[in-house]
C-alpha atoms as a PDB file:
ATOM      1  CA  UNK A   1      14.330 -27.909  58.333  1.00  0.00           C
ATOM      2  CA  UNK A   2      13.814 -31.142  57.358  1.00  0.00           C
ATOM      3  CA  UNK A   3      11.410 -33.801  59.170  1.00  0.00           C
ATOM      4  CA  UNK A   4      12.868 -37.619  60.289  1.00  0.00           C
ATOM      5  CA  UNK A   5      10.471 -40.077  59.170  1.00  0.00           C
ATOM      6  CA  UNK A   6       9.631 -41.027  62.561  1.00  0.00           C
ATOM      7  CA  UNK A   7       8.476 -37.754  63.459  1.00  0.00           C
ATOM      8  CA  UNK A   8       6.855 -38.032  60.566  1.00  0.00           C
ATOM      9  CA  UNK A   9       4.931 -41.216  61.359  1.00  0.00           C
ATOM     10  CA  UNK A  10       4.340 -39.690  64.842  1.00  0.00           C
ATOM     11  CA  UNK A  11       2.237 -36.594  62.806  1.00  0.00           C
ATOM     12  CA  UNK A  12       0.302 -38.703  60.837  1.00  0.00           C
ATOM     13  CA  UNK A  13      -0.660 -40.531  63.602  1.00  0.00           C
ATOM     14  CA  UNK A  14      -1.599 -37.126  65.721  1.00  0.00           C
ATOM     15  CA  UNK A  15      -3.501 -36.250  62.352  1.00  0.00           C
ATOM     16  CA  UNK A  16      -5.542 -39.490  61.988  1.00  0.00           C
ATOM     17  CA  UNK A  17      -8.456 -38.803  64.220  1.00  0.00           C
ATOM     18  CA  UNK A  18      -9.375 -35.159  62.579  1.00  0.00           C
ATOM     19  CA  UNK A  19      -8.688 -36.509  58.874  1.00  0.00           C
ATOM     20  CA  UNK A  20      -8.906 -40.501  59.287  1.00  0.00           C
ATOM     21  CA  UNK A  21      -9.455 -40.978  55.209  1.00  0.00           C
ATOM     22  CA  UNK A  22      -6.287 -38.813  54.198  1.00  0.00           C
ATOM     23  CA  UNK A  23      -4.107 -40.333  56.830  1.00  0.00           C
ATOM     24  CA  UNK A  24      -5.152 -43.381  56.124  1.00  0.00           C
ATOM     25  CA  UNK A  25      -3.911 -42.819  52.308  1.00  0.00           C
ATOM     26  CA  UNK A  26      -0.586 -41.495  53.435  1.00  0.00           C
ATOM     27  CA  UNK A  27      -0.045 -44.404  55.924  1.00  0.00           C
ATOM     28  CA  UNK A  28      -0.594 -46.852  52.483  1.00  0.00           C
ATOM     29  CA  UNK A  29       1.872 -44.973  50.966  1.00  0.00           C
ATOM     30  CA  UNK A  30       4.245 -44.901  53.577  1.00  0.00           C
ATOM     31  CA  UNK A  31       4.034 -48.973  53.271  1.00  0.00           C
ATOM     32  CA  UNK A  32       2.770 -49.802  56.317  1.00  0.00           C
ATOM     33  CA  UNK A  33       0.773 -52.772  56.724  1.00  0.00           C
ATOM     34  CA  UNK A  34      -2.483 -52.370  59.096  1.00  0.00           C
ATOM     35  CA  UNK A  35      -4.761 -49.516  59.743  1.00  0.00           C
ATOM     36  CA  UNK A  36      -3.045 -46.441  61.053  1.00  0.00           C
ATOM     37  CA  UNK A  37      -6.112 -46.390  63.791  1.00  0.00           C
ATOM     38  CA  UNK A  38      -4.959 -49.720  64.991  1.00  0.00           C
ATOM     39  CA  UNK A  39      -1.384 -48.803  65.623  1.00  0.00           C
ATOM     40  CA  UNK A  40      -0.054 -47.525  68.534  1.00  0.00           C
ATOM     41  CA  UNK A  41       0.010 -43.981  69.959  1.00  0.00           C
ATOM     42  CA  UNK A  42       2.903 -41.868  69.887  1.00  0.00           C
ATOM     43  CA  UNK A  43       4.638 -41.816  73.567  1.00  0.00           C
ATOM     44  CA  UNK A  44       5.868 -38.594  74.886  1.00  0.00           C
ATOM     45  CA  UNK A  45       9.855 -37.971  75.222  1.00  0.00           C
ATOM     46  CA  UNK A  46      10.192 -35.805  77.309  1.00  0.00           C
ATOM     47  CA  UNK A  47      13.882 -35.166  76.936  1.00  0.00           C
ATOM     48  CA  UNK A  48      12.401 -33.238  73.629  1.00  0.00           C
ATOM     49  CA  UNK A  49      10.267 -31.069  76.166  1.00  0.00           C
ATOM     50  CA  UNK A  50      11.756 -27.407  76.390  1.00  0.00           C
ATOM     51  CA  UNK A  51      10.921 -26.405  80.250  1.00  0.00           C
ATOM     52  CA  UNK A  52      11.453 -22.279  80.357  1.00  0.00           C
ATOM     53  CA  UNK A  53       9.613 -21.884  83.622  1.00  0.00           C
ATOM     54  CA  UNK A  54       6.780 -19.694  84.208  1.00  0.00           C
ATOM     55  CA  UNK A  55       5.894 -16.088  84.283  1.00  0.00           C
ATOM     56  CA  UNK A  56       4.020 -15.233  87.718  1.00  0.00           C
ATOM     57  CA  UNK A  57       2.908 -11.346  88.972  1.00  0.00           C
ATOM     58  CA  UNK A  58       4.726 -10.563  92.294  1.00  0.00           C
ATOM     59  CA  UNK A  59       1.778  -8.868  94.415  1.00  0.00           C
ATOM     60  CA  UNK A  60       2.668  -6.105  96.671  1.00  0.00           C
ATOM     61  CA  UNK A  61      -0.708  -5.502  99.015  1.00  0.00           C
ATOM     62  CA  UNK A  62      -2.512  -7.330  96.288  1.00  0.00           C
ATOM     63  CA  UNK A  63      -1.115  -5.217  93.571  1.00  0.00           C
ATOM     64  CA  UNK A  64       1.001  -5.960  90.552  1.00  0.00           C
ATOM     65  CA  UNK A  65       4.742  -4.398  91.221  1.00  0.00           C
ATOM     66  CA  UNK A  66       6.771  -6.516  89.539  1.00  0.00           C
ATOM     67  CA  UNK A  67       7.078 -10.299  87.500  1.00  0.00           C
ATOM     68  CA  UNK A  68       9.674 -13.188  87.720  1.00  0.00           C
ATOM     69  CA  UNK A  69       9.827 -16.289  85.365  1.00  0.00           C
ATOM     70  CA  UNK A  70      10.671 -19.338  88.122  1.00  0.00           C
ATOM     71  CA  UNK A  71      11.242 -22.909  87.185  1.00  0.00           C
ATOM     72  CA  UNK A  72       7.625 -24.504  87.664  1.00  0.00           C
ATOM     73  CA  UNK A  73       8.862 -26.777  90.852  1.00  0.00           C
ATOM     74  CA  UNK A  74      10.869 -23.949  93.020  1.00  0.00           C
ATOM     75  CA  UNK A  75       9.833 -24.149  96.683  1.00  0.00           C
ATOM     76  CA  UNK A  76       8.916 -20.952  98.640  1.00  0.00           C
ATOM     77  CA  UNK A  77      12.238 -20.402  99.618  1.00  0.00           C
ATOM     78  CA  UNK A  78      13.933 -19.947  96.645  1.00  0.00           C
ATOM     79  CA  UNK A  79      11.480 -17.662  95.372  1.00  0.00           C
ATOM     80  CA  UNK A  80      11.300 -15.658  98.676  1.00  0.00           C
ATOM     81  CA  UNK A  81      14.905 -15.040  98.191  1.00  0.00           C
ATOM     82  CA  UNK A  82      15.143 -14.430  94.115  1.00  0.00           C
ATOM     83  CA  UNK A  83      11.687 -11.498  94.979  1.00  0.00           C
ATOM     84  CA  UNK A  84      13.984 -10.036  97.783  1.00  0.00           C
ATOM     85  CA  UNK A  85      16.720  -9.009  95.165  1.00  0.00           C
ATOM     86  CA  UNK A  86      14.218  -7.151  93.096  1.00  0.00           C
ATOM     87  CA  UNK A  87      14.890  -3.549  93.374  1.00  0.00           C
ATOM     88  CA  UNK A  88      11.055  -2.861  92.230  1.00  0.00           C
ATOM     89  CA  UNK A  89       9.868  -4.810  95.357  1.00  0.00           C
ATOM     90  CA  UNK A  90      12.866  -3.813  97.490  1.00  0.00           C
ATOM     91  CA  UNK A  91      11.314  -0.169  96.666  1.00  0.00           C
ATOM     92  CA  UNK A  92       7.997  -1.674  97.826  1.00  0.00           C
ATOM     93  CA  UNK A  93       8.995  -2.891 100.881  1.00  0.00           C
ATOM     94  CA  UNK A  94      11.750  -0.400 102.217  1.00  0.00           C
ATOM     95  CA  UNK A  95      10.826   0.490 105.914  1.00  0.00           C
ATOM     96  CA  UNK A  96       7.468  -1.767 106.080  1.00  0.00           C
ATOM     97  CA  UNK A  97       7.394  -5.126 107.993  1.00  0.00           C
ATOM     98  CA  UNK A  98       6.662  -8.505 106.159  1.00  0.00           C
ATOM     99  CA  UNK A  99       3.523  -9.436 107.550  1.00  0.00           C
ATOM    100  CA  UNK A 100       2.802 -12.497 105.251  1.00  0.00           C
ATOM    101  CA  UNK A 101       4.003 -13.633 102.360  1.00  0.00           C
ATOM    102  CA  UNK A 102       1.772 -16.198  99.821  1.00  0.00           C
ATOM    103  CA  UNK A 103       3.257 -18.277  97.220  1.00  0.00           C
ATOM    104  CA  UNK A 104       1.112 -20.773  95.171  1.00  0.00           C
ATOM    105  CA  UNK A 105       3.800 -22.774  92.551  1.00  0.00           C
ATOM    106  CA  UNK A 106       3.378 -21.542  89.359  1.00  0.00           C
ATOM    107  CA  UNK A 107       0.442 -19.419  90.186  1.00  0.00           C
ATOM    108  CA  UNK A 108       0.732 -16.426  92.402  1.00  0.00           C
ATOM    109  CA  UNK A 109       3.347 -14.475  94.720  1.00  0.00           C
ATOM    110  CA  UNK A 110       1.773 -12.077  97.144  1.00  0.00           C
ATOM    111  CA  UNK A 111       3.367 -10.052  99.792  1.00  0.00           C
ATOM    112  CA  UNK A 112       1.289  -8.540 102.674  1.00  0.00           C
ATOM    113  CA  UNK A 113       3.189  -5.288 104.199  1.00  0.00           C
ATOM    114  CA  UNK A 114       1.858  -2.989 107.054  1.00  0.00           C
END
């Protein structure tokens, strides 16, 4: 696929501080007046930003039974419910009593059964 020049302009300016002297050349050539270490940074846009969620280990008694790929901002809730329709944990937890359940956001989901 083909590259805009802006995103172009944004790469050579990403570029510039681990190979200043060849970006520097390309930035000539590209006709633009000043130093490309004296123009501005690229911003972020984070529209362009793909968000797929995250991958986390659902903990049974401290052991891996299961995973579940969550957006990165779901409260406790939602993920209490989404791990409840998992027929690996439902397996896990048939006939024991919830005793506590742990969830960290985008880090770690542990349920404590006796």
């Amino acid at each position: 696929p083909a590259i805009t020049k802006d995103d172009y302009i944004h790469f050579i300016k990403l570029l510039s501080p681990f190979a200043p002297f060849m970006t520097e050349e390309i930035w000539e050539n590209l006709g633009m007046k000043n130093s490309i270490h004296q123009s501005e940074w690229p911003k972020v846009n984070k529209k362009k930003i793909a968000h797929e969620g995250v991958t986390i280990g659902i903990q049974v008694n401290g052991k891996v039974r299961s995973e579940i790929t969550l957006d990165e901002n779901a409260d406790e809730d939602e993920v209490k419910n989404m791990i409840l329709q998992d027929p690996k944990i439902i397996a896990w937890l048939l006939g024991k009593e919830i005793k506590k359940f742990v969830y960290v956001k985008g880090r770690i989901i542990n349920i404590v059964v006796g």
